[in-house]
Every structure is written in structure tokens, then in C-alpha cells.
C-alpha atoms as a PDB file:
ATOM      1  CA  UNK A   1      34.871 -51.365  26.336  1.00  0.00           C
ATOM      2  CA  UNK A   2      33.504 -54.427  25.583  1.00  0.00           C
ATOM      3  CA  UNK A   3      35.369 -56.644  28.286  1.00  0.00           C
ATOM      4  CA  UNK A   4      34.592 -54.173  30.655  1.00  0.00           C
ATOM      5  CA  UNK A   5      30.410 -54.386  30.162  1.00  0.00           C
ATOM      6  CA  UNK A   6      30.569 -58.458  29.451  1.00  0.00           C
ATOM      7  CA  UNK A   7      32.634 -58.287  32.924  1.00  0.00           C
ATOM      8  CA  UNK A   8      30.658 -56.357  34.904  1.00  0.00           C
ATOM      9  CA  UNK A   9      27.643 -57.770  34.209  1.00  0.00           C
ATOM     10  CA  UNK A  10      29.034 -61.093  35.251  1.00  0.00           C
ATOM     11  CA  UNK A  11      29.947 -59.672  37.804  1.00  0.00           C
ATOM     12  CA  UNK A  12      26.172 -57.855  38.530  1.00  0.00           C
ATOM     13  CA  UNK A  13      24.708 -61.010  37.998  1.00  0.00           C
ATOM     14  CA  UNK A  14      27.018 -62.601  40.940  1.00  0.00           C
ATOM     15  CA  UNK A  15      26.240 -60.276  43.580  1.00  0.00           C
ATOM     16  CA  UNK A  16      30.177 -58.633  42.991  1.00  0.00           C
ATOM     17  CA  UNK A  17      30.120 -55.127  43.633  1.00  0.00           C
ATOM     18  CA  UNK A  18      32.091 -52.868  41.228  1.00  0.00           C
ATOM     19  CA  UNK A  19      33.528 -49.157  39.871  1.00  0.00           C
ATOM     20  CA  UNK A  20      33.610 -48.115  36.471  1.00  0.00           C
ATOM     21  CA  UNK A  21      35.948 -45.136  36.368  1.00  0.00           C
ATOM     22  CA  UNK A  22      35.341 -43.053  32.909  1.00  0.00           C
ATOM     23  CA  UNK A  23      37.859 -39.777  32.424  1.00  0.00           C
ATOM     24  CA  UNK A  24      34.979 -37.307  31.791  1.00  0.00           C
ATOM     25  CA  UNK A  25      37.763 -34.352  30.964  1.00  0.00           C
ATOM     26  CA  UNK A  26      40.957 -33.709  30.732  1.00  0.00           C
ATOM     27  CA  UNK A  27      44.315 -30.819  30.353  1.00  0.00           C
ATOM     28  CA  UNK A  28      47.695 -30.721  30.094  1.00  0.00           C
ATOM     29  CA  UNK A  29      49.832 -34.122  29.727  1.00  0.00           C
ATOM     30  CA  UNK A  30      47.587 -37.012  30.007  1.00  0.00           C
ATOM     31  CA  UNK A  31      48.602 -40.464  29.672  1.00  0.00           C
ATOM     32  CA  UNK A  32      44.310 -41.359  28.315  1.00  0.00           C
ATOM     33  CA  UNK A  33      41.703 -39.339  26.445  1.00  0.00           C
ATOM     34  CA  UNK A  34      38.500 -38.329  27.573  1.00  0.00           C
ATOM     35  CA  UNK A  35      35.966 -41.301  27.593  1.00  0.00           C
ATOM     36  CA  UNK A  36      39.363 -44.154  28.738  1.00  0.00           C
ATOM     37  CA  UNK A  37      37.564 -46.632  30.791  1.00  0.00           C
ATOM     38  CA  UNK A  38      38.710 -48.762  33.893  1.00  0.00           C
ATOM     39  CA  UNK A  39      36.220 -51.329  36.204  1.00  0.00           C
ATOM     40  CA  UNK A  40      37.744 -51.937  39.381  1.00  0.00           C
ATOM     41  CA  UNK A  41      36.596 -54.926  41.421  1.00  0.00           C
ATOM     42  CA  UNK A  42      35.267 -54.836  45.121  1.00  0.00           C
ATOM     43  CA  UNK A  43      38.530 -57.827  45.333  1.00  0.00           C
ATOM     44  CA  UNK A  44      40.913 -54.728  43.312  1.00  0.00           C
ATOM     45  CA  UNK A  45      40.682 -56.660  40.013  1.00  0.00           C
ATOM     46  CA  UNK A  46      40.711 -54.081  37.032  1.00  0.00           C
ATOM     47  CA  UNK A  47      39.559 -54.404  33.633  1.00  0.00           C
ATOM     48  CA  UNK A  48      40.800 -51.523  31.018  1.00  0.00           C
ATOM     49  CA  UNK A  49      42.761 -48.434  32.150  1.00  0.00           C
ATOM     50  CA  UNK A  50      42.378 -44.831  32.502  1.00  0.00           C
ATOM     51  CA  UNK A  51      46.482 -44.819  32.858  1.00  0.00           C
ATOM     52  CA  UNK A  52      49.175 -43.328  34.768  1.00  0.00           C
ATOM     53  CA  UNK A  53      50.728 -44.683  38.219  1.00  0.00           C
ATOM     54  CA  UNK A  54      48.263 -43.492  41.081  1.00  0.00           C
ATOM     55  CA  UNK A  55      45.138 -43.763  39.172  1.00  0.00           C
ATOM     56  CA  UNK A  56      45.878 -47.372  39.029  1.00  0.00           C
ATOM     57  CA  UNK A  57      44.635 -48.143  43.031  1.00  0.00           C
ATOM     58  CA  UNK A  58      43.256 -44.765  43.865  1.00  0.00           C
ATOM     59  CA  UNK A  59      39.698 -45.563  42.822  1.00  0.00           C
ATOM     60  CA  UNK A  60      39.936 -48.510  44.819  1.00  0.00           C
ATOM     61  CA  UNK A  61      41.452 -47.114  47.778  1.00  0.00           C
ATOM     62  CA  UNK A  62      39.172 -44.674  48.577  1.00  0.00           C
ATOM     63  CA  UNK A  63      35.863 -47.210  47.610  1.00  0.00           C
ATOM     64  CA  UNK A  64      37.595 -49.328  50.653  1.00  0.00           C
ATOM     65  CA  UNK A  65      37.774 -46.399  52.745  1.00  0.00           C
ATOM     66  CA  UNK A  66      34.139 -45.078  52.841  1.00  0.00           C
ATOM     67  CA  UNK A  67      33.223 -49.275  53.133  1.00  0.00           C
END
């Protein structure tokens, strides 16, 4: 969690725009826990994971679509 903060406040401080991405809950198999962490970049850089193969780009798919 700490790269995540130290990166998005770098990235605050230089005008980036960002998405942290927190699994709030949780059921059946899941690859993270509740409270896994990803920040996804307004370029689609991540920092951190909340795991498993969609999640990866969905967050910043649909930020790009309601640009």
C-alpha cells in the first residue's frame, strides 16, 4: 500500500489523474482478499493488484469510456 499512496501523490502533485480500485467484499473463489489494492493511471499504468485476468484493464476501460 505504500507504493501505491507515495505514487499517487506524485502523481496528484503532477496534475496525473488516477483510480484506486480497493475490493470492498468478496464470495466464492477469489484470487485477493477484501481491502487488495490497485491504482490505475489515466496512461493504464498500475501499481498493486486486486488480481485475476479481466480486473486487470477493466477499471481502466470503462474510466476511458465515460472520458
Amino acid at each position: 500500500m505504500k507504493k501505491i499512496l507515495e505514487t499517487l501523490k506524485s502523481g496528484l502533485q503532477n496534475g496525473e489523474k488516477a483510480v484506486l480500485c480497493t475490493v470492498i467484499d468478496n464470495s466464492g473463489s477469489c484470487p485477493r482478499d477484501k481491502g487488495a489494492h490497485m491504482l490505475v493511471s489515466e496512461n493504464s499504468k498500475t501499481v498493486g493488484t486486486v488480481g485475476g485476468c479481466l480486473l486487470y484493464t477493466s477499471p481502466s476501460t470503462r474510466d476511458r469510456q465515460k472520458s
